[in-house]
Protein backbone atom coordinates (compact mmCIF):
# COMPACT_ATOMS: atom_id res chain seq x y z
CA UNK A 1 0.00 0.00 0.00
CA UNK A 2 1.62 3.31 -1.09
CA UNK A 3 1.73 5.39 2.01
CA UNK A 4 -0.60 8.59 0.87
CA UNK A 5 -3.08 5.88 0.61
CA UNK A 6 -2.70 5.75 4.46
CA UNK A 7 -3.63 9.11 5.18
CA UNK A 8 -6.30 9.56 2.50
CA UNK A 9 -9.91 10.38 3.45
CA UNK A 10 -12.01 6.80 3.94
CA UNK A 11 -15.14 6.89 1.24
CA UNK A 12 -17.91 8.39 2.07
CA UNK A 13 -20.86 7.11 4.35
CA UNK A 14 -23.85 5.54 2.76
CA UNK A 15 -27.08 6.95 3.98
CA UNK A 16 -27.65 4.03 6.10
CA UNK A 17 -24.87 4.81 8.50
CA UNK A 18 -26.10 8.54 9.05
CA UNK A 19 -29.89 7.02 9.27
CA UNK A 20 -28.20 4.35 11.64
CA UNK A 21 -26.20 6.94 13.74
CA UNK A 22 -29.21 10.00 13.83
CA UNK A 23 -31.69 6.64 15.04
CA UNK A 24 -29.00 5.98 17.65
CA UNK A 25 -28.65 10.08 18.79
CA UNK A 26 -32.54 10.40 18.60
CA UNK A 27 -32.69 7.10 21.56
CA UNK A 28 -30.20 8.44 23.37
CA UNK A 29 -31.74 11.98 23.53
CA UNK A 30 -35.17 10.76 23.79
CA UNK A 31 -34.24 8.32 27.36
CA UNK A 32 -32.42 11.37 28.71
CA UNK A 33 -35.36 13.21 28.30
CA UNK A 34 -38.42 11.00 29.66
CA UNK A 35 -39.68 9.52 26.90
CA UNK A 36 -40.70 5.85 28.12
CA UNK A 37 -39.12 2.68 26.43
CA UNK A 38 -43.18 1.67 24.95
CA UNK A 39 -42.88 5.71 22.98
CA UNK A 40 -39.32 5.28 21.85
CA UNK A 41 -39.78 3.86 18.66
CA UNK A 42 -42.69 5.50 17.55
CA UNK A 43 -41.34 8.97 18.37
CA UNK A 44 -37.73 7.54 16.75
CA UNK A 45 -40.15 6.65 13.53
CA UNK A 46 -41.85 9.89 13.73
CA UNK A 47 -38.94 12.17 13.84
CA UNK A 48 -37.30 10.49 10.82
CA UNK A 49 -39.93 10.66 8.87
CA UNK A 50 -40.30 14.22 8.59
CA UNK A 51 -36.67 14.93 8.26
CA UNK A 52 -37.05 12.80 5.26
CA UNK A 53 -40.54 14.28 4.30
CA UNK A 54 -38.12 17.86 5.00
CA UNK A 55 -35.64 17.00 2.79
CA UNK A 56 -38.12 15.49 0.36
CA UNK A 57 -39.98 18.77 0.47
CA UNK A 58 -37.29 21.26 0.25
CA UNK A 59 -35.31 19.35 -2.94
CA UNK A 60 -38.99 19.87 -4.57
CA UNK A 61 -39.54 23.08 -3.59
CA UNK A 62 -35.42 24.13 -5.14
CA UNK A 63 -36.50 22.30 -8.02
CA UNK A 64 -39.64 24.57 -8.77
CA UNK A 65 -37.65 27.97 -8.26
CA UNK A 66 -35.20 26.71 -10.44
């Protein structure tokens, strides 16, 4: 292995590991904060949705004003 090939920048994350890692921060936030173990992953479920439905949205809305 060449050695700048050491130091080079790994690939880029899929979107499954940042999906993975925000449903990981959401859990963590959400049992510091009350929310029971039975509302966990509904709220989890809930709040990734509409990012999604967010991001959805304002990529549609770009794409009209372009």
């Amino acid at each position: 292995m060449p050695f700048d090939d050491i130091f080079s920048d790994p690939p880029p994350a899929g979107p499954e590991v940042g999906k993975t890692f925000l449903r990981h921060a959401l859990k963590v936030w959400a049992r510091e904060n009350g929310v029971t173990e039975d509302n966990l992953t509904g709220l989890v479920h809930q709040i990734l949705d509409f990012a999604h439905d967010s991001i959805r949205d304002a990529r549609y809305q770009r794409g009209l004003s372009a």
